[in-house]
C-alpha atoms as a PDB file:
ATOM      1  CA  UNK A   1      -3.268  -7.633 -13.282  1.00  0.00           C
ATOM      2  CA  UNK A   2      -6.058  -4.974 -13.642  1.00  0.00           C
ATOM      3  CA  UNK A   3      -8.154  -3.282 -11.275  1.00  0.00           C
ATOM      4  CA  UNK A   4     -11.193  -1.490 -12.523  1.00  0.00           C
ATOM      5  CA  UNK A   5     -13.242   1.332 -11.759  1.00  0.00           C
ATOM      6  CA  UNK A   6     -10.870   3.663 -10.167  1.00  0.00           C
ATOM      7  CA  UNK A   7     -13.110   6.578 -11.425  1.00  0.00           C
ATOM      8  CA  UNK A   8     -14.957   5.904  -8.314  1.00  0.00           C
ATOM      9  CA  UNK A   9     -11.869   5.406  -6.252  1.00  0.00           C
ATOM     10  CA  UNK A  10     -11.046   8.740  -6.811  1.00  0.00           C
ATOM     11  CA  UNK A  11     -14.606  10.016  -5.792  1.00  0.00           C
ATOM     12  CA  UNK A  12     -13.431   8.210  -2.500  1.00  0.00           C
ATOM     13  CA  UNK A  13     -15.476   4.938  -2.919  1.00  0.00           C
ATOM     14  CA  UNK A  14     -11.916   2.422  -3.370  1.00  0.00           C
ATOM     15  CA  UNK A  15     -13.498  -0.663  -2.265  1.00  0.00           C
ATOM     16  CA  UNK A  16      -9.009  -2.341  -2.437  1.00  0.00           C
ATOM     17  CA  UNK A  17      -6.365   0.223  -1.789  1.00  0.00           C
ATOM     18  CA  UNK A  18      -3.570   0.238  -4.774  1.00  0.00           C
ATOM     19  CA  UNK A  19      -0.923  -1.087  -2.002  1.00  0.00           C
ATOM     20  CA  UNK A  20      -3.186  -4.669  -1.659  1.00  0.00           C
ATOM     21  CA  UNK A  21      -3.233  -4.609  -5.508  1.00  0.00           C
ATOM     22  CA  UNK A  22       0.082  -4.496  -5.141  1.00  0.00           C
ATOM     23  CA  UNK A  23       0.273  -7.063  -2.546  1.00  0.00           C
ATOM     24  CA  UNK A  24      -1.928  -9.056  -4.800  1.00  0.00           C
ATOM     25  CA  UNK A  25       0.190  -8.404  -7.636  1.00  0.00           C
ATOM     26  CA  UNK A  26       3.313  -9.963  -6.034  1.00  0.00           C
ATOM     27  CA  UNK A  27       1.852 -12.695  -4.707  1.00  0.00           C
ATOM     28  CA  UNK A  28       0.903 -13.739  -8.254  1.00  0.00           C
ATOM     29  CA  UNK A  29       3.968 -13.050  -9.585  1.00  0.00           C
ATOM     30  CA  UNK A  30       2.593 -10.710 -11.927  1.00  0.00           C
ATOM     31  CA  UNK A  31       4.738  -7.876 -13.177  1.00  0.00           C
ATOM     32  CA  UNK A  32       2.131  -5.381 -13.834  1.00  0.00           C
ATOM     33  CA  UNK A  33      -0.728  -3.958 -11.934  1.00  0.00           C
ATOM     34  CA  UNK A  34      -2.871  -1.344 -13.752  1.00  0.00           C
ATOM     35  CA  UNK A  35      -5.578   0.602 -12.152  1.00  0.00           C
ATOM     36  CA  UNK A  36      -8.473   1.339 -15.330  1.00  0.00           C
ATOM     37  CA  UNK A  37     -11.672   3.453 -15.487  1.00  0.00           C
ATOM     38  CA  UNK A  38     -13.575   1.795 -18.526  1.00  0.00           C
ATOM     39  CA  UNK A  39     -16.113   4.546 -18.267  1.00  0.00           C
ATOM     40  CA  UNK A  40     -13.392   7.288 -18.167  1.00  0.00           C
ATOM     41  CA  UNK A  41     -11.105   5.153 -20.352  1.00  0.00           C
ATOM     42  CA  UNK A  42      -7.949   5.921 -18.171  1.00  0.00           C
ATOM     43  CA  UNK A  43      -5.174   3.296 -18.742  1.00  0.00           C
ATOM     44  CA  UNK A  44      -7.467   1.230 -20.775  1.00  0.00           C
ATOM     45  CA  UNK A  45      -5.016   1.895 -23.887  1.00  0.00           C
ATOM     46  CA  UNK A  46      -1.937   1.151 -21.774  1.00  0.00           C
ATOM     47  CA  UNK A  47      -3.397  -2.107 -20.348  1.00  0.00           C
ATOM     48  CA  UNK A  48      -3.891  -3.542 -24.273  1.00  0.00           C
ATOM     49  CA  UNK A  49      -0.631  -2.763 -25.303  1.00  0.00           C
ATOM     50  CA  UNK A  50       1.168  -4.085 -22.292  1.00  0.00           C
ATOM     51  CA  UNK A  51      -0.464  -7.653 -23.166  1.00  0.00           C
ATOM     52  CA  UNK A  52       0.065  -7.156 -26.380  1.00  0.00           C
ATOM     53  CA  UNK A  53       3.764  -6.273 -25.774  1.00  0.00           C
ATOM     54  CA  UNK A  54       3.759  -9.314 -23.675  1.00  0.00           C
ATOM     55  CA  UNK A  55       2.476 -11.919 -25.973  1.00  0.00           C
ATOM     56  CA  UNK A  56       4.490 -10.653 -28.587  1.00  0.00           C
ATOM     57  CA  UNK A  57       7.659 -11.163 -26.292  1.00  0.00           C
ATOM     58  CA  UNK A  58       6.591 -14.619 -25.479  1.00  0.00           C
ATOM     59  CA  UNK A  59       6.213 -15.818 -28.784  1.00  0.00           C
ATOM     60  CA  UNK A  60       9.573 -14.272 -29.706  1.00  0.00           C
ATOM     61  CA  UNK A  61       8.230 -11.864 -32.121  1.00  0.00           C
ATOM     62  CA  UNK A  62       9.949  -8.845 -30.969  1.00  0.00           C
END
């Protein structure tokens, strides 16, 4: 799961704290939650290789 545009959480406009992402997170059964700035490009990286990683698991390539 990914939540976007924490460059303006950290300017103090978070419209969902990180602990309901995490809430969310769990309730989905997801096993990741990133937080991403596309404008800043923080995590961005991070997120792609995760799914990558993941499909690549799935489809017993690694």
């Amino acid at each position: 799961m990914v939540g976007n545009k924490i460059d303006l959480a950290n300017q103090g406009n978070r419209e969902i704290g990180l602990q309901d992402g995490e809430s969310f997170k769990n309730e989905l059964n997801s096993n990741l939650y990133f937080e991403t700035s596309a404008k800043e490009g923080n995590q961005i990286e991070k997120v792609f290789e995760s799914i990558t990683l993941s499909i690549l698991k799935a489809s017993n390539k690694i």
